[in-house]
Protein backbone atom coordinates (compact mmCIF):
# COMPACT_ATOMS: atom_id res chain seq x y z
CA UNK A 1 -6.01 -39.10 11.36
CA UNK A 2 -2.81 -38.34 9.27
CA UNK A 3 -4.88 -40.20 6.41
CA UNK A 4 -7.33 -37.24 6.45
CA UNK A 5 -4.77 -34.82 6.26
CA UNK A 6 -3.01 -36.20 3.73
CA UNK A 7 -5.60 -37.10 1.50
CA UNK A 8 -6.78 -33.35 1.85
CA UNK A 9 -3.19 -32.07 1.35
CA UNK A 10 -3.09 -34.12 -1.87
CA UNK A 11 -6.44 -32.72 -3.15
CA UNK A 12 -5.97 -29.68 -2.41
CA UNK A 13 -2.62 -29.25 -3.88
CA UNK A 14 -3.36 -31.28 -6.95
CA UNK A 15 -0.02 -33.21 -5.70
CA UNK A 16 1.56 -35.89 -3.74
CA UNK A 17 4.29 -33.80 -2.97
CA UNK A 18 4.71 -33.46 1.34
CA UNK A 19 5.22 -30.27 3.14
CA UNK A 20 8.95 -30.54 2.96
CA UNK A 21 11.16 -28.43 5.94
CA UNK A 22 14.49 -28.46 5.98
CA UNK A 23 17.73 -26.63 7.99
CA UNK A 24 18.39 -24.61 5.30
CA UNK A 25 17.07 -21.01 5.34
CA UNK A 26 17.82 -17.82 4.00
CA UNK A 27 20.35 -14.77 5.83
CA UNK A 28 17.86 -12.20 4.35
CA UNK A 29 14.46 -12.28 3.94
CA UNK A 30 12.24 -11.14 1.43
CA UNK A 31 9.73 -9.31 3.90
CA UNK A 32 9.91 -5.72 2.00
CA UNK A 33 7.39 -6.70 -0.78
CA UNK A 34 4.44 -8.03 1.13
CA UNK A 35 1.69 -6.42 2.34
CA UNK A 36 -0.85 -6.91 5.48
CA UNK A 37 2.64 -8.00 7.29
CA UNK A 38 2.61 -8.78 11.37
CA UNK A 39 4.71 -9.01 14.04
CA UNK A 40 4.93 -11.68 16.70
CA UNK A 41 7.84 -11.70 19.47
CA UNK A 42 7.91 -14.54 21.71
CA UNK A 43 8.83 -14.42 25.46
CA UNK A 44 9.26 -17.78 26.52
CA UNK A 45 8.84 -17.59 29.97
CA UNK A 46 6.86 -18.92 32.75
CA UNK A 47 6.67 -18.57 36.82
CA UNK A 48 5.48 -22.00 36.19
CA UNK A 49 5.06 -24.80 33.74
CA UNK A 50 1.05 -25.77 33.02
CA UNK A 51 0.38 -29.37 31.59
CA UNK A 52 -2.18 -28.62 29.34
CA UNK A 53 0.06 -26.03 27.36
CA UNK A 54 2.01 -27.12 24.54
CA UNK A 55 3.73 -23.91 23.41
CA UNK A 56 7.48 -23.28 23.67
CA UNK A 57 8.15 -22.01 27.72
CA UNK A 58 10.60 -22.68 30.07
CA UNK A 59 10.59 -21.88 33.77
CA UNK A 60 11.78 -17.62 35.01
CA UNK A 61 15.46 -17.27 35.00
CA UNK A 62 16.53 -13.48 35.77
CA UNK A 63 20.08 -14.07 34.26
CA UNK A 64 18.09 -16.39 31.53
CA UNK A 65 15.33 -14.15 30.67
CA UNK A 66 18.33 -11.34 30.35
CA UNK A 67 20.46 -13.65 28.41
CA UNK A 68 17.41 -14.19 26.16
CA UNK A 69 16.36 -10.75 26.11
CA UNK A 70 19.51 -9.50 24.70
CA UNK A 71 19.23 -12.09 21.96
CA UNK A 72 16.08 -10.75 20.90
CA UNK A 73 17.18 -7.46 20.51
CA UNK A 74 20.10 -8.02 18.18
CA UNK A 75 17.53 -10.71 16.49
CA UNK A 76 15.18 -7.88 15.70
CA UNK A 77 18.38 -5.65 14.66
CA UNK A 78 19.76 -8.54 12.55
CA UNK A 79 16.58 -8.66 10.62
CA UNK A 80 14.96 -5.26 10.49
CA UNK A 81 18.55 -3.66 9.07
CA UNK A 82 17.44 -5.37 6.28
CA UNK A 83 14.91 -3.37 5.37
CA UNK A 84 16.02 -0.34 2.55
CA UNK A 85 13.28 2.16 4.64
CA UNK A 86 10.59 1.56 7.17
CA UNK A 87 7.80 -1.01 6.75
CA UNK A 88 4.42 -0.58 7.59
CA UNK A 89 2.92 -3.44 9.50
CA UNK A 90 -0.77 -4.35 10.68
CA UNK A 91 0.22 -4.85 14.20
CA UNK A 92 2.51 -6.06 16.89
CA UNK A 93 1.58 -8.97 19.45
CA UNK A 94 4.10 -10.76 22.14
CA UNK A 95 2.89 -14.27 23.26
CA UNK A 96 4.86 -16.47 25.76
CA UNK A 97 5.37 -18.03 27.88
CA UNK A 98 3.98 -14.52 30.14
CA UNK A 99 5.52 -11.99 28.17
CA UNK A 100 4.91 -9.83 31.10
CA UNK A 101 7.77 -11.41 33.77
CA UNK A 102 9.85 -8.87 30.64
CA UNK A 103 7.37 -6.19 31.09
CA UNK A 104 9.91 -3.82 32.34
CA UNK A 105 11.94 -4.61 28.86
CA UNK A 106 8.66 -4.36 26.52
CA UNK A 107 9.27 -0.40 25.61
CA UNK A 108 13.15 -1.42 24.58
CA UNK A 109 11.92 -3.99 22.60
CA UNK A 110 9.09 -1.72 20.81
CA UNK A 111 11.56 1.19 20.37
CA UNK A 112 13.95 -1.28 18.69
CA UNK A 113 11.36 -2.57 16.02
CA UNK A 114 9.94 0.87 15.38
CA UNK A 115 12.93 1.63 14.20
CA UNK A 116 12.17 -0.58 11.29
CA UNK A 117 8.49 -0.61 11.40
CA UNK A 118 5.53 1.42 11.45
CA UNK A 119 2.79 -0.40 13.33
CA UNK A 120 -0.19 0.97 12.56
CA UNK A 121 -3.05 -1.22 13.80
CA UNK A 122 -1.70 -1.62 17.48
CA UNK A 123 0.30 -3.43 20.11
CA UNK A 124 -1.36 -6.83 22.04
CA UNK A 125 0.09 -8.79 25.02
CA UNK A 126 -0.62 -11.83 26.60
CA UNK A 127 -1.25 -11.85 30.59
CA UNK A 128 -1.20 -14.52 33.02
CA UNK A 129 -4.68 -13.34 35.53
CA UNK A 130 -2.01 -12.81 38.00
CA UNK A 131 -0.15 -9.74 36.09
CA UNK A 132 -3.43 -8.18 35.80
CA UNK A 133 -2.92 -5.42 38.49
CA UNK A 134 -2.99 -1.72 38.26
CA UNK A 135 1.02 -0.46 38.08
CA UNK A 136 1.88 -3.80 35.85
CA UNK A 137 -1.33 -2.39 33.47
CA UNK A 138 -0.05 1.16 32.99
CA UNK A 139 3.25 0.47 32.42
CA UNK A 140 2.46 -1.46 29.66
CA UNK A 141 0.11 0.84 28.79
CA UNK A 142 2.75 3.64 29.15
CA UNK A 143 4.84 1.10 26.25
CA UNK A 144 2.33 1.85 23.66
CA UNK A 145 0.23 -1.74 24.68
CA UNK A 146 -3.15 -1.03 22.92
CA UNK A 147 -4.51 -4.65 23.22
CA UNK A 148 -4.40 -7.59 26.46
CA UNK A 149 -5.41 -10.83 26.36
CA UNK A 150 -5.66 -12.67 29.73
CA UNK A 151 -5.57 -16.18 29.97
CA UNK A 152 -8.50 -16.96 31.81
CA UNK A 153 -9.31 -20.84 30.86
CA UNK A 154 -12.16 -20.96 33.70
CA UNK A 155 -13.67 -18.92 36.15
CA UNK A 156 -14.68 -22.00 37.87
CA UNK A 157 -12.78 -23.58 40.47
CA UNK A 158 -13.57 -27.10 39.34
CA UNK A 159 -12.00 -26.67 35.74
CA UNK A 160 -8.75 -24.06 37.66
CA UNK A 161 -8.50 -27.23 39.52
CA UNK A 162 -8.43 -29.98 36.30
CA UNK A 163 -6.23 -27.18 34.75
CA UNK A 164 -3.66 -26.93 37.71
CA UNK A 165 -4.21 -23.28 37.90
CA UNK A 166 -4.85 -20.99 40.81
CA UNK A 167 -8.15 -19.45 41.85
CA UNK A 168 -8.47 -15.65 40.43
CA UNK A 169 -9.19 -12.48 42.12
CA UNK A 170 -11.99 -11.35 40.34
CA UNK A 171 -12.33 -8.12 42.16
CA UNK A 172 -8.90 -7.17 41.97
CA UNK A 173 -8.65 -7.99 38.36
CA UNK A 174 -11.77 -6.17 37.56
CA UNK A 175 -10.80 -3.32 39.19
CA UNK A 176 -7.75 -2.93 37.40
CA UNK A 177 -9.43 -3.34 33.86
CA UNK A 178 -11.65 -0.73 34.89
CA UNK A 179 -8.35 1.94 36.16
CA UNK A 180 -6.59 1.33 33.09
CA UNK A 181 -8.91 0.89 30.06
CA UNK A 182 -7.28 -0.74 26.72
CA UNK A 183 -8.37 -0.78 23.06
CA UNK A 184 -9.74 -4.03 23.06
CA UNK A 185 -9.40 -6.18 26.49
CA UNK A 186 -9.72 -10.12 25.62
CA UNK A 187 -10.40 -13.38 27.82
CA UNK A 188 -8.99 -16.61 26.55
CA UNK A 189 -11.24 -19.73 27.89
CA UNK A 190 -10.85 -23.47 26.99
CA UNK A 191 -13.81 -25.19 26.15
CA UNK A 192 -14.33 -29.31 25.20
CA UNK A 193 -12.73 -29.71 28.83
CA UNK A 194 -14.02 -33.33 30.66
CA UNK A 195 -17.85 -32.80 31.91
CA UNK A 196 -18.19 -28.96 30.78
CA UNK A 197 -21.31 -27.89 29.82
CA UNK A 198 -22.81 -25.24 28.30
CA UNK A 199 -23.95 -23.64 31.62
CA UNK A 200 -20.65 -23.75 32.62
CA UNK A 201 -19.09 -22.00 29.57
CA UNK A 202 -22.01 -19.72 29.66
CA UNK A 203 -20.99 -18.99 33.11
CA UNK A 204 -17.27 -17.99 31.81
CA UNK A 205 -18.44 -16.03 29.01
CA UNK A 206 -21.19 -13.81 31.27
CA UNK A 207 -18.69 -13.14 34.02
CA UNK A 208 -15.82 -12.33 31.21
CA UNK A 209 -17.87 -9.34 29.47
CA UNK A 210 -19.35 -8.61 33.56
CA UNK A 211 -16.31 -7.81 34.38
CA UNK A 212 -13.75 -5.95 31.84
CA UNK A 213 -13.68 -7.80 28.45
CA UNK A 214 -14.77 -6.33 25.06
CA UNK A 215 -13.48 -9.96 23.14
CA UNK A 216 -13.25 -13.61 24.24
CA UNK A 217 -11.94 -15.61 22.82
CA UNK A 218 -13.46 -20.00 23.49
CA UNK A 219 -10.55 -22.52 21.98
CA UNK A 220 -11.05 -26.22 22.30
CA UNK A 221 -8.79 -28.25 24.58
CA UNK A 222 -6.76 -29.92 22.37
CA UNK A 223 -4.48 -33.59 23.60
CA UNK A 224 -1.22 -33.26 22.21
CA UNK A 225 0.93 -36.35 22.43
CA UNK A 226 4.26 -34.30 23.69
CA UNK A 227 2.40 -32.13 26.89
CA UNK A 228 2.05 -33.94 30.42
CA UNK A 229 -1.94 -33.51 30.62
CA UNK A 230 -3.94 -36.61 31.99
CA UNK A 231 -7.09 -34.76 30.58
CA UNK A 232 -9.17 -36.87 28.18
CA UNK A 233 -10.34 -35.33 25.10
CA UNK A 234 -13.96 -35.04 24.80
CA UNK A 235 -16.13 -36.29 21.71
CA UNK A 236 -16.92 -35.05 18.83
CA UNK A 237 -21.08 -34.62 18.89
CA UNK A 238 -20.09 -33.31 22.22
CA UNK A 239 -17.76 -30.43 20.74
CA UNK A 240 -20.22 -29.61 18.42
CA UNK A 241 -22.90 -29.17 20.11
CA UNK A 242 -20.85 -27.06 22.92
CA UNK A 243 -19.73 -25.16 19.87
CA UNK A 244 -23.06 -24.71 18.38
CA UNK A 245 -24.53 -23.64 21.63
CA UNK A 246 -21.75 -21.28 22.32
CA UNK A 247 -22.46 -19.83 19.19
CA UNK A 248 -26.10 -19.40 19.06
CA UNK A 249 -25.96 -17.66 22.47
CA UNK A 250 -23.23 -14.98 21.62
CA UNK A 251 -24.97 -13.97 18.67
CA UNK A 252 -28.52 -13.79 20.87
CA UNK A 253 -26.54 -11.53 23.07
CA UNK A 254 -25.49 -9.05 20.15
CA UNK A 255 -21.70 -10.30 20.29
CA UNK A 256 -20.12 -10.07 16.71
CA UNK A 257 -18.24 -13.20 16.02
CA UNK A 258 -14.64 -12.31 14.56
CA UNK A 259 -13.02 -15.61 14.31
CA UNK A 260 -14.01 -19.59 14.46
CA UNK A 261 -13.36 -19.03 18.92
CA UNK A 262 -13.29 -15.29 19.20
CA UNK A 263 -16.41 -12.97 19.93
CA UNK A 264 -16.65 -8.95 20.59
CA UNK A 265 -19.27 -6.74 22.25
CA UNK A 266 -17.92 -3.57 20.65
CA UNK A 267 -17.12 -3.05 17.09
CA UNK A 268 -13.28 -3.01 16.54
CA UNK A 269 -12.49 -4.95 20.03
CA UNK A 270 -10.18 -7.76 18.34
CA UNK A 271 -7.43 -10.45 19.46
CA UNK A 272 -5.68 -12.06 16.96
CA UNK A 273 -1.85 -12.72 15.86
CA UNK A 274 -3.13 -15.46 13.54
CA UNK A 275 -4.94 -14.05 10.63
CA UNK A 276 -2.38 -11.78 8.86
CA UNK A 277 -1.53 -13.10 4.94
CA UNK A 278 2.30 -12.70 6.13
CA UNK A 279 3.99 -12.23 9.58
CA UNK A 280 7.80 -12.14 10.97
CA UNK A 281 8.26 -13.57 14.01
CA UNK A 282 11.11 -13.14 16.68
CA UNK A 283 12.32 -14.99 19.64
CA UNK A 284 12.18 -18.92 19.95
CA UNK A 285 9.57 -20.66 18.56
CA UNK A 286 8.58 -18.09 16.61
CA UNK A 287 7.04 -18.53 12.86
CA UNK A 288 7.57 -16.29 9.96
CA UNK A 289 5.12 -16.47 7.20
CA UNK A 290 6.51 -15.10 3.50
CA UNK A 291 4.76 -15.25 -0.02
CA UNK A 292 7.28 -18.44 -1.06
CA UNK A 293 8.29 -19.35 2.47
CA UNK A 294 7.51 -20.38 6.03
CA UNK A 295 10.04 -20.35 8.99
CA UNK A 296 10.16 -21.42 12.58
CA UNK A 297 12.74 -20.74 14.64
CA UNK A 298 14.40 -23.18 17.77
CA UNK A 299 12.43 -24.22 20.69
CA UNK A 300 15.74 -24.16 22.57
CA UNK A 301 16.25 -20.70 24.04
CA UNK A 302 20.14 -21.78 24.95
CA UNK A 303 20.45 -23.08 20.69
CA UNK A 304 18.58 -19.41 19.66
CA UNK A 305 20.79 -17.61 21.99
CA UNK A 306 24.10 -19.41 21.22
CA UNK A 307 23.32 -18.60 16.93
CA UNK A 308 22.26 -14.80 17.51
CA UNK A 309 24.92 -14.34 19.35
CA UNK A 310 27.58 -15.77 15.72
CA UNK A 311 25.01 -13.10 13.74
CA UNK A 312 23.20 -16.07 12.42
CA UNK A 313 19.70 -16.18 12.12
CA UNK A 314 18.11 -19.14 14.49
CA UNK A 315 15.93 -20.48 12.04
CA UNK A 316 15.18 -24.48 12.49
CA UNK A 317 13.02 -24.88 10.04
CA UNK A 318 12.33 -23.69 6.73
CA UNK A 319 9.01 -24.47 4.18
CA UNK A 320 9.78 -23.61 0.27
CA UNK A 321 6.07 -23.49 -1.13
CA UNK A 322 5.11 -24.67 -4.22
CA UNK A 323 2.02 -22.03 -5.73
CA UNK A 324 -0.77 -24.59 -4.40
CA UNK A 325 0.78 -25.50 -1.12
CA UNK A 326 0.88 -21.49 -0.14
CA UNK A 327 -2.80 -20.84 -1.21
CA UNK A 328 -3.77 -23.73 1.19
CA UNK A 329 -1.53 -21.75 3.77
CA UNK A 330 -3.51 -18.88 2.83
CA UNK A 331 -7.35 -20.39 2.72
CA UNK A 332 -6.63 -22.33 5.80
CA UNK A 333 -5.95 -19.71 8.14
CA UNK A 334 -8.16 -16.96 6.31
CA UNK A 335 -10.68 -19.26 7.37
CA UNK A 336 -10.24 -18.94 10.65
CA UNK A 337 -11.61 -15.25 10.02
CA UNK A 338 -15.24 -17.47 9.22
CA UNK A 339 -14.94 -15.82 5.60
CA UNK A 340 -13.11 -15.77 2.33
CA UNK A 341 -13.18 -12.91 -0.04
CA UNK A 342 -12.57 -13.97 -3.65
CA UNK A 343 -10.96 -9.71 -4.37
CA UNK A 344 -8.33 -10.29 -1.69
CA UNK A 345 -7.48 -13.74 -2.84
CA UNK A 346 -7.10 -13.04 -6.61
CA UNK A 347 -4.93 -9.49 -5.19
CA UNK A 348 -2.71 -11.71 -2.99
CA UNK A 349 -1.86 -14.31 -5.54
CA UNK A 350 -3.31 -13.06 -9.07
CA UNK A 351 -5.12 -15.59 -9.63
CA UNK A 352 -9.03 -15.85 -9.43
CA UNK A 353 -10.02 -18.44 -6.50
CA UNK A 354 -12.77 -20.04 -8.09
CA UNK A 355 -10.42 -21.16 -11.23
CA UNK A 356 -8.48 -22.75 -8.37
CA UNK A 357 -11.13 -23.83 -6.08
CA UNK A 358 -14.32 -23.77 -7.61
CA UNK A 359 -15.33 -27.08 -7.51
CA UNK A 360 -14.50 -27.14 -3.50
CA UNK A 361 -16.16 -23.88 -2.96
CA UNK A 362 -19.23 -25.26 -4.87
CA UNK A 363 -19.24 -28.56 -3.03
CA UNK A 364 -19.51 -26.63 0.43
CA UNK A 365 -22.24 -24.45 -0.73
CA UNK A 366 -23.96 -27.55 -1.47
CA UNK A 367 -23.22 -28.95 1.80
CA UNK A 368 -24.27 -26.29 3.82
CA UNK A 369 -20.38 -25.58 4.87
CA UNK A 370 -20.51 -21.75 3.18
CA UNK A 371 -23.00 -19.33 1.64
CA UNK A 372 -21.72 -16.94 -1.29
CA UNK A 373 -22.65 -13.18 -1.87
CA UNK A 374 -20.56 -10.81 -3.85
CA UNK A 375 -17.69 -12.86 -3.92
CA UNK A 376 -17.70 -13.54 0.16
CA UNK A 377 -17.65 -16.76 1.53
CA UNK A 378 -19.44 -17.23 4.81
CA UNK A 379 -19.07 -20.00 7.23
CA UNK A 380 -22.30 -21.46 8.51
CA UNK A 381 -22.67 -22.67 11.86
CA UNK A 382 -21.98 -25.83 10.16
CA UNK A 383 -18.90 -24.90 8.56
CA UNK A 384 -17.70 -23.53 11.55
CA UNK A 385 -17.73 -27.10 13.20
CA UNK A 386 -16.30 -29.07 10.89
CA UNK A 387 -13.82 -26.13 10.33
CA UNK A 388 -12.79 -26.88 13.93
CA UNK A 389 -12.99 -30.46 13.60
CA UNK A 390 -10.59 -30.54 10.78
CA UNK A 391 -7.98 -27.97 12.48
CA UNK A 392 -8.04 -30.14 15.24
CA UNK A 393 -6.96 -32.89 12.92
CA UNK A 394 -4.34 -31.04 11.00
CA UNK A 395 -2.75 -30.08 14.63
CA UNK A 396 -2.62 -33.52 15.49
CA UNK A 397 -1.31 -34.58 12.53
CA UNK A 398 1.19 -31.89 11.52
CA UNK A 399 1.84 -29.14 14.71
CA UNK A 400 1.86 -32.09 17.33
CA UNK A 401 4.66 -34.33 15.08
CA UNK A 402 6.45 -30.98 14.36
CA UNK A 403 6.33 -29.42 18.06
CA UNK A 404 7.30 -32.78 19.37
CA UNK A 405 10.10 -33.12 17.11
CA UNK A 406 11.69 -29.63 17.89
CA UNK A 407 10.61 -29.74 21.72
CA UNK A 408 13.79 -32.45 21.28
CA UNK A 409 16.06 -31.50 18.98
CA UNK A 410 17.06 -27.60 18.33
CA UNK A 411 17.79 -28.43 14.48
CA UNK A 412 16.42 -31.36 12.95
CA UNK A 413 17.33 -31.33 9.67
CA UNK A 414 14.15 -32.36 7.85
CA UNK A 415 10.51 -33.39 8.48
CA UNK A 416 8.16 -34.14 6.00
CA UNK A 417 4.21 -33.37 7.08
């Protein structure tokens, strides 16, 4: 698996050099000069702890969640001050954890970054199915929320019960989506989970857009080494033909597909904190994405808290890129969009892609990965798989080692990937 990966990373960077993070980061950051820049805020917290989930959480402490909360707020001070005038951003998205145990906090934290920041593309939460009720809705709603995604995973009891989740109130929830209407109202599901089938995912997907949603978004169940799930992954013709069926019956429908996972049934319904060509990201855990740089703050919410409160910023991590390593950044997770444009690649690093990549972007063409008109690069269905097949690979071999690591230690000092 890492052999993949590292073969690729070699290739692809025309170097043996390893993705090299260290401790040492910068006290101001060079955010001003780039363009199509995000926000992300994490909210760590959980009413409980689900196996499957490998993202940084901890179980609800009021005094905790305070604690934390007041970190966040001078974090977003510490680093927005930094700015010379306001700078316009794509969007805004808080991801947990259930961001919305600090829903009563959310407008303080938007009023503090709009102080910096002019967010003109929206606002998007995650929910947990059980925050989706009528008075939590509009006051998020009242906040300037534009966007929900509720974490689903199944509709069906069998896979709630695999999952160690509760049964939902479909009724209830329904009716709520339907007395408070959003921008764009996404369901997350898992698919690749042990016996699912395509009737079953079918299932999920029919009762999602039944019953509120305008997006959905299908992510594979992925085995990381570090989470407590007994779950079994399942195998690969398996995935792919899931995938491919998945697919092939959201486009029959008339669903526009807007990522690798993510499908809409209205034009402009769309869930995603991922595909931005930079992003700053507050609270634990969080990543930051720069031109020459890529940082991720502590997993431990006690380390972040302890460093914002000595004005320091809590980075744990920080990437230096080398010219090649950041246009793999950037090609990797454009991807994820299903298409490349050749314009916005030679804008973002002056440079035209096929001087860089031409012999990769021919060899998919000839492979059936990507077609090619006026300078677009379209995944086929194809592509798409073996897009997924290799993201699965590179999260195995480089988020799983690097999540692990910093799930233990709040500042490790170095890891090569």
């Amino acid at each position: 698996m890492s052999a993949i990966t590292n073969l690729t990373r070699m290739w692809l960077t025309r170097s043996r050099k390893p993705f090299l993070f260290t401790g040492e980061f910068d006290e101001q950051l060079p955010f001003e000069e780039c363009e199509q820049l995000g926000l992300y805020v994490h909210i760590p917290f959980c009413r409980s702890i689900c196996s499957f989930c490998p993202y940084c959480k901890v179980l609800y402490s009021r005094e905790l969640c305070d604690r934390y909360l007041d970190a966040l707020l001078k974090e977003i001070h510490l680093v927005g001050g930094q700015s010379h005038h306001k700078k316009t951003v794509t969007s805004l998205y808080f991801g947990g954890g259930t961001p919305a145990l600090a829903a009563e906090c959310l407008s303080e934290i938007i009023e503090a970054l709009e102080q910096y920041f002019i967010i003109k593309e929206g606002i998007g939460i995650e929910l947990h199915p059980e925050d989706v009720t009528i008075s939590l809705l509009q006051q998020l709603k009242n906040a300037g929320v534009t966007r929900i995604s509720i974490g689903i995973q199944s509709f069906l009891e069998k896979y709630q019960a695999l999952l160690g989740r509760r049964s939902i109130d479909l009724s209830s929830m329904s009716h709520a989506l339907k007395a408070v209407p959003f921008e764009t109202v996404s369901m997350d599901f898992i698919f690749a989970l042990p016996g699912q089938t395509f009737t079953d995912l079918k299932t999920d997907i029919d009762t999602a857009f039944g019953h509120g949603a305008n997006h959905i978004a299908i992510y594979p169940f992925i085995d990381f080494t570090f989470t407590a799930s007994p779950l079994p992954a399942m195998k690969k013709k398996e995935k792919r033909r899931l995938l491919n069926e998945v697919t092939k019956y959201c486009l029959k429908q008339g669903f526009m597909r807007t990522s690798i996972w993510t499908f809409s049934s209205q034009k402009g319904a769309k869930y995603s904190s991922m595909t931005r060509d930079n992003f700053l990201g507050f609270g634990c855990s969080a990543a930051t994405l720069l031109k020459e740089q890529f940082k991720i703050n502590t997993f431990s919410v006690e380390a972040y808290c302890r460093r914002i409160d000595h004005r320091q910023p809590p980075t744990s991590l920080t990437l230096r890129f080398s010219l090649r390593q950041r246009m793999v950044y950037y090609l990797f997770w454009t991807a994820y969009s299903t298409k490349i444009n050749e314009a916005d690649f030679e804008r973002f690093f002056n440079v035209p892609l096929k001087r860089m990549y031409g012999l990769e972007l021919a060899a998919a063409k000839l492979l059936g990965l990507v077609t090619e008109k006026n300078g677009i690069y379209r995944m086929t269905l194809k592509g798409a798989f073996y897009y997924h097949y290799y993201e699965s690979f590179y999260t195995l071999a480089y988020i799983d080692k690097m999540w692990g690591i910093m799930r233990r230690e709040a500042f490790p000092g170095q890891i090569e990937l």
